[in-house]
C-alpha atoms as a PDB file:
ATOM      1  CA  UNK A   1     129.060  87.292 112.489  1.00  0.00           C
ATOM      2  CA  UNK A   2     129.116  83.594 113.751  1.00  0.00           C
ATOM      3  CA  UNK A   3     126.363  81.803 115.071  1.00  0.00           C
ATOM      4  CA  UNK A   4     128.472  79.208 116.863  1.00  0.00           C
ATOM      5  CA  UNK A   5     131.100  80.900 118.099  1.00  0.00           C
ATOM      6  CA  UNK A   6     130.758  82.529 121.985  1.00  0.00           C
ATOM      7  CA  UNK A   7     131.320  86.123 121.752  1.00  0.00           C
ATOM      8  CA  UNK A   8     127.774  87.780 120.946  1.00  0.00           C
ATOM      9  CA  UNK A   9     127.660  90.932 118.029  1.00  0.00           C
ATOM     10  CA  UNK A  10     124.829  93.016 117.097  1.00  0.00           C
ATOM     11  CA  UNK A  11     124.641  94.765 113.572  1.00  0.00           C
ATOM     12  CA  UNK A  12     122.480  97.738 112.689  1.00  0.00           C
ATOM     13  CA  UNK A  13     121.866  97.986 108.667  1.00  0.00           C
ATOM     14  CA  UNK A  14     119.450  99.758 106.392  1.00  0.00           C
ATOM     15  CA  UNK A  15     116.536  97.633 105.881  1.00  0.00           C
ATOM     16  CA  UNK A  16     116.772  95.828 102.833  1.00  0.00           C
ATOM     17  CA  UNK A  17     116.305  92.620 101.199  1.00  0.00           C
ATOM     18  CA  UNK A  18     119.792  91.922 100.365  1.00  0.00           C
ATOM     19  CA  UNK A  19     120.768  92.682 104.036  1.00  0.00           C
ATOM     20  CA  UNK A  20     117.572  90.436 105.278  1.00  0.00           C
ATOM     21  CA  UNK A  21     119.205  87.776 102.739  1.00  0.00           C
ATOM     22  CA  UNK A  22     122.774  87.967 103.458  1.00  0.00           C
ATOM     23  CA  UNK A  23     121.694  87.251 107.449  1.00  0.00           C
ATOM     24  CA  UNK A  24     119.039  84.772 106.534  1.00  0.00           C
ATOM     25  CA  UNK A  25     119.303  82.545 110.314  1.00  0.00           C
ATOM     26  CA  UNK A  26     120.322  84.972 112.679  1.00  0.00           C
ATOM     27  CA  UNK A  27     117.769  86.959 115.195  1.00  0.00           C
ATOM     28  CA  UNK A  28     116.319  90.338 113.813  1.00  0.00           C
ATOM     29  CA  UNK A  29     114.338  93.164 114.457  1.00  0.00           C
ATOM     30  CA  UNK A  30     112.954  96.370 112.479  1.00  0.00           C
ATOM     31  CA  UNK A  31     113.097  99.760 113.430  1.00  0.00           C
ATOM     32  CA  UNK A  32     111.912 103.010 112.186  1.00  0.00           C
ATOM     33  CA  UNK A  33     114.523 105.437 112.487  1.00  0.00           C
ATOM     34  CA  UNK A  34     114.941 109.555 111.404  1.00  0.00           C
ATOM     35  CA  UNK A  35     117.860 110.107 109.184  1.00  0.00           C
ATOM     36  CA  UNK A  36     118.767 113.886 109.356  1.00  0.00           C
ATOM     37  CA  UNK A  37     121.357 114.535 106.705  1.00  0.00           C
ATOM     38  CA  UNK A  38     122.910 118.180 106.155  1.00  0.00           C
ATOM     39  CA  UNK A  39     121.217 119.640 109.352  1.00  0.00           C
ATOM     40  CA  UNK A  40     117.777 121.717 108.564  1.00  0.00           C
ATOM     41  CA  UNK A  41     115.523 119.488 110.880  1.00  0.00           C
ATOM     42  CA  UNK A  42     114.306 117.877 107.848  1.00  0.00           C
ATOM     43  CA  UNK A  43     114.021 114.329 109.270  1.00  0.00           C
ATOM     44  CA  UNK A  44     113.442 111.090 107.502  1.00  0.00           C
ATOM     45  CA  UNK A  45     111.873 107.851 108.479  1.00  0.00           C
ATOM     46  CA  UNK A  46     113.103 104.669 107.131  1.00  0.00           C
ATOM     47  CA  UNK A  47     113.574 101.256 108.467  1.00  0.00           C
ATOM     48  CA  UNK A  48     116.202  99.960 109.981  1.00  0.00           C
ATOM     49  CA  UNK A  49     117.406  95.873 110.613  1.00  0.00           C
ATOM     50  CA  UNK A  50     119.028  94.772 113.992  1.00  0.00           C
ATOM     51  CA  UNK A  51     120.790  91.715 113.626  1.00  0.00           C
ATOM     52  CA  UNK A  52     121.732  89.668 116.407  1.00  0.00           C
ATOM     53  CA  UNK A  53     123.458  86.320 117.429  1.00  0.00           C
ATOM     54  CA  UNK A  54     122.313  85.448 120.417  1.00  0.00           C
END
């Protein structure tokens, strides 16, 4: 993703401080979000980053 350039991206990512790291300067946002993984309805909540250049 590039700050300078004039197209604008998002990126969704787990929360984590590698990801937090790795897009140290760009706009961000967390989320709580249910992961549902094999069906079930056993949800999960975790966090989730939204990265943004604009």
């Amino acid at each position: 993703m590039n700050k300078e350039g004039s197209g604008r991206a998002i990126v969704s990512v787990n929360d984590h401080p590698a990801m937090r790291e790795a897009f140290a300067g760009f706009s961000m946002k967390t989320l709580q979000i249910g992961y549902t993984v094999g069906g079930a309805g056993k949800s999960k909540k975790t966090g989730e980053l939204l990265i943004w250049n604009w």
